[in-house]
N, C-alpha and C. Protein backbone atom coordinates (compact mmCIF):
# COMPACT_ATOMS: atom_id res chain seq x y z
N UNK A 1 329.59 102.49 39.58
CA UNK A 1 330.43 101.51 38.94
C UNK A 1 329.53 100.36 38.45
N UNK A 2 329.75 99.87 37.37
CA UNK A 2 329.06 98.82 36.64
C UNK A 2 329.14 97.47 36.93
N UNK A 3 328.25 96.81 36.82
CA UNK A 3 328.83 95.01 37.44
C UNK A 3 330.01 94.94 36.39
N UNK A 4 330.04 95.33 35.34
CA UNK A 4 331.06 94.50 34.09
C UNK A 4 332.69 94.89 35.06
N UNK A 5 332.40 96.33 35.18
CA UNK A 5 333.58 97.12 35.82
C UNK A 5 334.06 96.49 37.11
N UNK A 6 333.28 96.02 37.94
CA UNK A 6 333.87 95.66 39.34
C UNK A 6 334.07 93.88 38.52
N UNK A 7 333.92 93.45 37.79
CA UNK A 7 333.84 91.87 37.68
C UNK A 7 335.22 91.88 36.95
N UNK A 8 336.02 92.89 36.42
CA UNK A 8 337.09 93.12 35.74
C UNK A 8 338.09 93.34 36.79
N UNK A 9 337.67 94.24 37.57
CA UNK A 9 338.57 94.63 38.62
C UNK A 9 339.05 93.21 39.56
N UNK A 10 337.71 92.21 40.00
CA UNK A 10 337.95 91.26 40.54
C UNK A 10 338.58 90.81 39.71
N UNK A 11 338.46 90.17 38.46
CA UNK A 11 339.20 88.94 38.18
C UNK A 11 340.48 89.72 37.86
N UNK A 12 340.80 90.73 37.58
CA UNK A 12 342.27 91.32 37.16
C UNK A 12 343.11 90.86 38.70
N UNK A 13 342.86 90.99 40.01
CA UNK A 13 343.61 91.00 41.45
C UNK A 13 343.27 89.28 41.65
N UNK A 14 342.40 88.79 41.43
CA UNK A 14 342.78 86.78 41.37
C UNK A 14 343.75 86.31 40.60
N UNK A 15 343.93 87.49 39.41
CA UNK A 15 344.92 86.70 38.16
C UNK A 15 346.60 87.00 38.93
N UNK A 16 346.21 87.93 39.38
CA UNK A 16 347.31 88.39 39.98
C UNK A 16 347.96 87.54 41.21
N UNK A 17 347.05 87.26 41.80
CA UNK A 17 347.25 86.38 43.07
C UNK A 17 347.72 85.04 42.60
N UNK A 18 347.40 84.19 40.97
CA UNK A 18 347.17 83.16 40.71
C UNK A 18 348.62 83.15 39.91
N UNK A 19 349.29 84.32 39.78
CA UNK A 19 351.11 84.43 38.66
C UNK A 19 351.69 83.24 39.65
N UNK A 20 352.21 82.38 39.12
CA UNK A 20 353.39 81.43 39.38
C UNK A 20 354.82 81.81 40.57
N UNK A 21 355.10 83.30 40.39
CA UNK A 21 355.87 83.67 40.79
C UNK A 21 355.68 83.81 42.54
N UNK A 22 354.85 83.84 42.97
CA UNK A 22 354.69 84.18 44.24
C UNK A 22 355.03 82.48 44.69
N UNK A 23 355.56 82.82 46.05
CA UNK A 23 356.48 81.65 46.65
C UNK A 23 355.22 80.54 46.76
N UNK A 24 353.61 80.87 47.08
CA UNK A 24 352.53 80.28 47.73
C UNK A 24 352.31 79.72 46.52
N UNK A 25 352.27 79.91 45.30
CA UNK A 25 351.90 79.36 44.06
C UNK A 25 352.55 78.71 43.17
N UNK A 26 353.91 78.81 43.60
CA UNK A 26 355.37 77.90 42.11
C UNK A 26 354.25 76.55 42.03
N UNK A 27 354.22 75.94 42.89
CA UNK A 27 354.08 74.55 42.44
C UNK A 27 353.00 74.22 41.77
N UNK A 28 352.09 75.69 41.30
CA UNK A 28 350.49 75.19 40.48
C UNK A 28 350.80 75.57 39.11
N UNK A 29 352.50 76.13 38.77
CA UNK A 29 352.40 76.06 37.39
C UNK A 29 351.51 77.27 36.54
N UNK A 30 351.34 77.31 35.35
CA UNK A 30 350.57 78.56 34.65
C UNK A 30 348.98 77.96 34.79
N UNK A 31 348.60 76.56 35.02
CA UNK A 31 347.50 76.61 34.91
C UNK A 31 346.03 77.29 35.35
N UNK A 32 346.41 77.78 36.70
CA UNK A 32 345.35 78.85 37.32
C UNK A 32 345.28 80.19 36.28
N UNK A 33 346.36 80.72 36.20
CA UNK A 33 346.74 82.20 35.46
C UNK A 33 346.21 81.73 34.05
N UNK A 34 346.51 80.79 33.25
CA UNK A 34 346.00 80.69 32.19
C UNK A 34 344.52 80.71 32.12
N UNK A 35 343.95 79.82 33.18
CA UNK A 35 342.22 79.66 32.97
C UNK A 35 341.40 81.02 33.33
N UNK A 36 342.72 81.54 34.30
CA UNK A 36 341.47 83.06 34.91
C UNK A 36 341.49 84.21 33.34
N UNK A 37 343.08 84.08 32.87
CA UNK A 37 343.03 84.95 31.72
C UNK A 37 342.31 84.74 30.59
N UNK A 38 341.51 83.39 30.31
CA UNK A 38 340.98 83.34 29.35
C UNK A 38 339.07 83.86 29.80
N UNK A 39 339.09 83.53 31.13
CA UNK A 39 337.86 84.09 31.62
C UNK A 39 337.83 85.92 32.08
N UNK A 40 338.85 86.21 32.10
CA UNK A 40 339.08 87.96 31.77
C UNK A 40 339.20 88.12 30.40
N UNK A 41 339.42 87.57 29.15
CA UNK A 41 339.50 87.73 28.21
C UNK A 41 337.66 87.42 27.46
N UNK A 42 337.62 86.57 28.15
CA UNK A 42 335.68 86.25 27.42
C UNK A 42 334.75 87.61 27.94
N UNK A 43 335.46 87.98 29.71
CA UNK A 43 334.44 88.77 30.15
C UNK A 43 334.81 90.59 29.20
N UNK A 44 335.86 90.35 28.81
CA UNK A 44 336.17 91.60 28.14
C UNK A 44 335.07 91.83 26.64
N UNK A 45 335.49 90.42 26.33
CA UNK A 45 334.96 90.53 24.94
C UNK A 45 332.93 90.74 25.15
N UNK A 46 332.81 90.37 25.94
CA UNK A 46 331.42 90.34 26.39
C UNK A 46 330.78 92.14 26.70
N UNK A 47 331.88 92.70 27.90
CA UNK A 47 331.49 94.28 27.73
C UNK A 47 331.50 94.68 26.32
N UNK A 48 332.66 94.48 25.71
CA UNK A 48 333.08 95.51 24.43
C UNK A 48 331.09 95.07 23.42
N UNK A 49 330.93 94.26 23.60
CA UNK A 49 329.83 93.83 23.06
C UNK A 49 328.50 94.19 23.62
N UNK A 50 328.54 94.40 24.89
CA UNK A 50 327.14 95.24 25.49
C UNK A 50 326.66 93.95 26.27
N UNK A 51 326.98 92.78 26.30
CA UNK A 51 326.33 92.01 27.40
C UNK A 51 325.69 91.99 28.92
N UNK A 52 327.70 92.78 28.89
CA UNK A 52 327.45 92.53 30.74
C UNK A 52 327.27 94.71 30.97
């Protein structure tokens, strides 16, 4: 398995942990979920590109 691959896998199960909906998280709002998805979204664009 590739670092890019396990670094996807991690941040996909934080984003998950970070949804609004879970009782431990209402009160933080979208802002966690928004910042991790834009850092799963850079690290995506980064494999598709050959970086990582």
């Amino acid at each position: 398995m590739s670092l890019g691959t396990l670094l996807i896998i991690i941040l996909i199960l934080i984003l998950l942990g970070a949804v609004p909906a879970w009782p431990y998280s209402r009160g933080w709002g979208y802002g966690p979920s928004g910042i991790l998805g834009v850092v799963l979204i850079i690290v995506l664009i980064l494999m598709l590109m050959g970086r990582i």
